[in-house]
Protein backbone atom coordinates (compact mmCIF):
# COMPACT_ATOMS: atom_id res chain seq x y z
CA UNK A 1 0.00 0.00 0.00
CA UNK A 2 1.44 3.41 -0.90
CA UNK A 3 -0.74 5.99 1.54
CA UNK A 4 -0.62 8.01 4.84
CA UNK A 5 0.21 5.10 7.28
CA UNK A 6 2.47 3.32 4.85
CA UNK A 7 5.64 1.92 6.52
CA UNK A 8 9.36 1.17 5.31
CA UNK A 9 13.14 0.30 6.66
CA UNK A 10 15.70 2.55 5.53
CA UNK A 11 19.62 1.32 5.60
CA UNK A 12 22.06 3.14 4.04
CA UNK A 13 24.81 0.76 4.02
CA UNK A 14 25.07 -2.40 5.33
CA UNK A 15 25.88 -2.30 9.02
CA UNK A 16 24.86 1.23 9.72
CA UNK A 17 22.13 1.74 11.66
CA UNK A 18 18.59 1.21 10.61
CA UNK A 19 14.75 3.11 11.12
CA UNK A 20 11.60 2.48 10.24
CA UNK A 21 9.37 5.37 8.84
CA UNK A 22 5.53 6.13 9.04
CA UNK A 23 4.09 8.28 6.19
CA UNK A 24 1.79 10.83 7.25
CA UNK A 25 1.51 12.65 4.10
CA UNK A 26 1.03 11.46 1.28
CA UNK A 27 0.23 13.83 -1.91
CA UNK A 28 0.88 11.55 -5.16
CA UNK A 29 3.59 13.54 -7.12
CA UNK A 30 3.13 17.02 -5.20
CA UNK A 31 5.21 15.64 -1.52
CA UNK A 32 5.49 13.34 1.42
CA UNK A 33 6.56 13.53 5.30
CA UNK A 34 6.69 10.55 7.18
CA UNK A 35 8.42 9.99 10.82
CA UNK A 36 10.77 7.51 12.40
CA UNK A 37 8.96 5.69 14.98
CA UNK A 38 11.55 3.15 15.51
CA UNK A 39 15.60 3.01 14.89
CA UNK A 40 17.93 0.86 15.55
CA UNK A 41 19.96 3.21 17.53
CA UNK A 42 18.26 5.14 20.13
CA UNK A 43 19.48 8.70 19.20
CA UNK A 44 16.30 10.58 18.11
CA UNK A 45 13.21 11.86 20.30
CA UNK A 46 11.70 12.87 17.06
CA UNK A 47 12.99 12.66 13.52
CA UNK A 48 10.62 13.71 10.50
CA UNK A 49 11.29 14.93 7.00
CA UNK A 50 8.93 16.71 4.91
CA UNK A 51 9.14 17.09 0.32
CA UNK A 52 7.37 19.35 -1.77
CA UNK A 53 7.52 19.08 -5.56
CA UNK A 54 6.13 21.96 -7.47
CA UNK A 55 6.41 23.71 -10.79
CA UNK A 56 8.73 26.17 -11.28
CA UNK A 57 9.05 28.24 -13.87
CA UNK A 58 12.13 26.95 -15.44
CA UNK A 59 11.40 23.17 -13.73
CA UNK A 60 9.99 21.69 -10.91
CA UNK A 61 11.26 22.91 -7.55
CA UNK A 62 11.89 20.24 -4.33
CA UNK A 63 11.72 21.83 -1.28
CA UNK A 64 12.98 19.43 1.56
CA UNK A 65 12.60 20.03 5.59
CA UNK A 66 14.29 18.00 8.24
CA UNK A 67 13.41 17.91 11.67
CA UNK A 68 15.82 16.17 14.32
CA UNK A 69 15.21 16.30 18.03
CA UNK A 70 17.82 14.21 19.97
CA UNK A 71 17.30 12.17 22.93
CA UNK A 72 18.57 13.79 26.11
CA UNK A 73 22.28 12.50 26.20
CA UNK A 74 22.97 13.57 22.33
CA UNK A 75 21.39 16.64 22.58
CA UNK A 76 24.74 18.70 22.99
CA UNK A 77 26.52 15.95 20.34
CA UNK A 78 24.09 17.17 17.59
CA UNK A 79 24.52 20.88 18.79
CA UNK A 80 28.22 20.53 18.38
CA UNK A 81 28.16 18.78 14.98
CA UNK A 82 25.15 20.61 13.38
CA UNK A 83 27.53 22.68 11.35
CA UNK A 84 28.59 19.48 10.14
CA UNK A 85 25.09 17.70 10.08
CA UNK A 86 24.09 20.72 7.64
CA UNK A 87 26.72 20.25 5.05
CA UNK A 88 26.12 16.87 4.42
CA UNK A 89 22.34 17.29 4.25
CA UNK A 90 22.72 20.18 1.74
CA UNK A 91 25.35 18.01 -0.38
CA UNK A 92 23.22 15.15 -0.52
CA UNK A 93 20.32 18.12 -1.96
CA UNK A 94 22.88 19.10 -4.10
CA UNK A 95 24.02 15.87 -4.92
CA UNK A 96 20.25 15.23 -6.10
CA UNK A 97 20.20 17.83 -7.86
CA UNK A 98 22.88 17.35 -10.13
CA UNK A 99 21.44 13.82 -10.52
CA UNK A 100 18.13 14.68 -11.54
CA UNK A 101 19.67 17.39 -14.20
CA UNK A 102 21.27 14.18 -15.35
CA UNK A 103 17.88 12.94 -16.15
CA UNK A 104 16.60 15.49 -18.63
């Protein structure tokens, strides 16, 4: 079933750590959010990301939110390393981007 309430398991890699997602949106070909309700490390109080696809005028434009709340002992951890956290996380938007321009 593809839907609000649909569930999946995300790995990376093999032997990195693994979380299981909710959906709750679900707009066929406009976005999605979903939540991780369960990982296999317990790092996150609350972890949800958020797409929006929509028209542009020279394309389609993604818009993509994160969300990251830490449990209690890695809260100063992910203060600390949130420089870091946000390079990666706009590479890998870059990254898609340059994939997706691939496409065309």
């Amino acid at each position: 079933p593809f839907g609000v309430g649909t569930t999946r398991e995300v790995v990376l890699a093999a032997g990195t750590p693994r979380v299981r997602e909710r959906f709750i949106r679900w707009d066929e070909g406009h976005g999605y959010s979903f939540a991780v309700y369960e990982a296999s490390v317990p790092v996150f109080r609350h972890f949800v990301e958020d797409y929006v696809v929509e028209p542009d005028a020279d394309g389609t434009l993604f818009t993509w939110k994160i969300a990251i709340e830490p449990k209690g002992a890695f809260a100063l951890p992910f203060k600390l390393l949130s420089p870091v956290l946000k390079v990666n996380f706009g590479r890998m938007a870059s990254d898609g981007q340059r994939y997706f321009a691939k496409q065309v």
